[in-house]
N, C-alpha and C. Protein backbone atom coordinates (compact mmCIF):
# COMPACT_ATOMS: atom_id res chain seq x y z
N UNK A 1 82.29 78.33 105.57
CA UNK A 1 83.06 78.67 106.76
C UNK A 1 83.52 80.13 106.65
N UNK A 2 83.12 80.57 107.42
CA UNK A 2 83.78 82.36 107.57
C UNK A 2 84.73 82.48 108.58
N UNK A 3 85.72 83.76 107.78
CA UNK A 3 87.03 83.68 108.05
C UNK A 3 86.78 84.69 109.25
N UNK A 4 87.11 84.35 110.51
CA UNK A 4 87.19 85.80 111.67
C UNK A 4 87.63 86.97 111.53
N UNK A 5 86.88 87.76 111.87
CA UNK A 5 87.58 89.29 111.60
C UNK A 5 88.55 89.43 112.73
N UNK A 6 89.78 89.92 112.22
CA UNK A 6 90.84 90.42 112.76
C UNK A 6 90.97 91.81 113.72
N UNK A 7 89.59 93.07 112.95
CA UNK A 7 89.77 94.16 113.17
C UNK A 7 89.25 94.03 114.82
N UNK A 8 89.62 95.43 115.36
CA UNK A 8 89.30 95.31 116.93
C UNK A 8 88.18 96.58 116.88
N UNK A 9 87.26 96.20 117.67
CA UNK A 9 85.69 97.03 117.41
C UNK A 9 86.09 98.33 117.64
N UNK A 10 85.39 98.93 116.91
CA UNK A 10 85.05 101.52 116.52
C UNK A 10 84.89 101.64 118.14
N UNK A 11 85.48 102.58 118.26
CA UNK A 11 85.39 103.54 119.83
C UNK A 11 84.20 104.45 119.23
N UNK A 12 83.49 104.54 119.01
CA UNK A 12 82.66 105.70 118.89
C UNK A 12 82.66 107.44 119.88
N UNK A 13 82.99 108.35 119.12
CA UNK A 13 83.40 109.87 119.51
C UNK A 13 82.88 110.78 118.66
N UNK A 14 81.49 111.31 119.81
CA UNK A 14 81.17 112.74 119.19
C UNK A 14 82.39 113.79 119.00
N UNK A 15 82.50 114.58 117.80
CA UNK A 15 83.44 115.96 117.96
C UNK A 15 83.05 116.85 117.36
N UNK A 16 82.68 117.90 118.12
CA UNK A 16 82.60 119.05 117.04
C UNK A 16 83.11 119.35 116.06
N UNK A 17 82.49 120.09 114.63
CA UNK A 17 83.04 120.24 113.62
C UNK A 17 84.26 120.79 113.60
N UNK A 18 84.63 122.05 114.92
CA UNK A 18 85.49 123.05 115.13
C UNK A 18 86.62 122.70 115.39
N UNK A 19 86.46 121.07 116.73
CA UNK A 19 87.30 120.51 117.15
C UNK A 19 87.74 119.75 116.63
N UNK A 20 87.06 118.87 115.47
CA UNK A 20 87.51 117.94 114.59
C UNK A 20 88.39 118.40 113.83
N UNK A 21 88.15 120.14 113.48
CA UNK A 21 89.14 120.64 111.99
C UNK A 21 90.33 121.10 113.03
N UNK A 22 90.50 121.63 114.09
CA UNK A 22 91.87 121.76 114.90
C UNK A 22 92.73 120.62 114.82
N UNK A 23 91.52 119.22 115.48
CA UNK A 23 92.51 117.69 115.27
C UNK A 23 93.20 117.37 114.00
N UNK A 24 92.26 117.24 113.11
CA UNK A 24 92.98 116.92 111.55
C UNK A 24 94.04 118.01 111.28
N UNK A 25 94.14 119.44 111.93
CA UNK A 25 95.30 120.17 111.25
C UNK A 25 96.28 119.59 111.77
N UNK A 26 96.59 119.13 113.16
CA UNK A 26 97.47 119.04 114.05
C UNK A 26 97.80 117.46 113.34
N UNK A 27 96.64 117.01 113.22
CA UNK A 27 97.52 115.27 112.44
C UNK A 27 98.17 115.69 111.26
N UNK A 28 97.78 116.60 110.35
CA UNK A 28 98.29 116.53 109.26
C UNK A 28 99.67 117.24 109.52
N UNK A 29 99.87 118.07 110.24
CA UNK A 29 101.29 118.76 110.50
C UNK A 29 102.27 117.60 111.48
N UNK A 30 101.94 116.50 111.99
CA UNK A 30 102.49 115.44 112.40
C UNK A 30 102.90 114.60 111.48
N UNK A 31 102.04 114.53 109.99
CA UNK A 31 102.10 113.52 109.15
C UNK A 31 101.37 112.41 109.15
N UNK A 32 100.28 112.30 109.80
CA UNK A 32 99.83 111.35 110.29
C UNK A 32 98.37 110.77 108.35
N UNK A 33 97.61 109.94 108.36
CA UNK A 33 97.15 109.85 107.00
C UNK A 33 95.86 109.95 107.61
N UNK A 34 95.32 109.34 109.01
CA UNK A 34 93.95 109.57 109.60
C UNK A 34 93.61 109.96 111.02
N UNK A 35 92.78 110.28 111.30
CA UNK A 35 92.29 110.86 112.89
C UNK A 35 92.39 110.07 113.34
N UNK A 36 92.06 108.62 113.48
CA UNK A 36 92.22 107.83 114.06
C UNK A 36 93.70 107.27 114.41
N UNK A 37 94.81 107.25 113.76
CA UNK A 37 95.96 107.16 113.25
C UNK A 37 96.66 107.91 114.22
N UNK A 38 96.52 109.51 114.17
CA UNK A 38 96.75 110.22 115.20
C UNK A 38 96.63 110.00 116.92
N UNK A 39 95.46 109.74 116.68
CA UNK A 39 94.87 109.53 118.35
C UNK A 39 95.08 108.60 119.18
N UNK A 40 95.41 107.30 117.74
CA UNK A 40 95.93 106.17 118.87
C UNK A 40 97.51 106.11 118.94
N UNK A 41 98.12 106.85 118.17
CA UNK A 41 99.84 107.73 118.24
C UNK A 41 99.65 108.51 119.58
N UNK A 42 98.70 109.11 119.93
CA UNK A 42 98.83 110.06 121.26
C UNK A 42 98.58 109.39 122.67
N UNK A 43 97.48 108.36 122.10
CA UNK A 43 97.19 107.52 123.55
C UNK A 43 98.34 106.91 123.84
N UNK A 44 99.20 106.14 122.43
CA UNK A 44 99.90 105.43 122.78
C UNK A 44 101.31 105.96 123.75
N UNK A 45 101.84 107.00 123.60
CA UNK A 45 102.49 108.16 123.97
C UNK A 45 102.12 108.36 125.48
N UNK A 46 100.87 108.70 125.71
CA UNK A 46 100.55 108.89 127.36
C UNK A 46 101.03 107.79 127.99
N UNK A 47 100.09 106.98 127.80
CA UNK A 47 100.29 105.49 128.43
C UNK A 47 102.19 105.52 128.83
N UNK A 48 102.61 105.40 127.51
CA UNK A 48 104.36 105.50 127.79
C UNK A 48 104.51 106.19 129.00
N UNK A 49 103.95 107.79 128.75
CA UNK A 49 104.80 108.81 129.94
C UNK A 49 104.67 108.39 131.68
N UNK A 50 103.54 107.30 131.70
CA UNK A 50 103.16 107.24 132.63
C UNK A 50 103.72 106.03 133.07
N UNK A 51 104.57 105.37 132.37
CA UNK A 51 104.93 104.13 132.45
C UNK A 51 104.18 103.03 131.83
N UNK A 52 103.71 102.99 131.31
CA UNK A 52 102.71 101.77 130.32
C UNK A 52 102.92 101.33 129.36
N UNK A 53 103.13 100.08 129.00
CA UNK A 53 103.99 99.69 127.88
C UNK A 53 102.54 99.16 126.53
N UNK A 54 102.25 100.21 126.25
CA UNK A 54 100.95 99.94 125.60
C UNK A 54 100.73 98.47 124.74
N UNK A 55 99.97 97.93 124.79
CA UNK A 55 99.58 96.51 124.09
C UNK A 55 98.87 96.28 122.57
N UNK A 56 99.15 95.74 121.77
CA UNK A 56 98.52 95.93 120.74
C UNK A 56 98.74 96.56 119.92
């Protein structure tokens, strides 16, 4: 019997090398530990400004 995966499926995102090393500076001066970490901290943030009580 296999146990269900919990995780919720990869967004897949081309980024340039240039744009990738701007993102990671800006996470790391946030504190953040991954890009991914960051980005769903920022989506989650919009959603707010706009009124959206993000899920998940």
């Amino acid at each position: 019997m296999s146990i269900p995966d919990k995780r919720s499926p990869q967004f897949p995102m081309r980024l340039s090398a240039e744009f990738r090393d701007q993102l990671e500076a800006e996470m790391k001066k946030d504190g953040d530990t991954s890009l991914a970490t960051w980005i769903k901290r920022i989506l989650r943030k919009e959603l707010q400004s706009r009124g959206i009580e993000p899920k998940g």
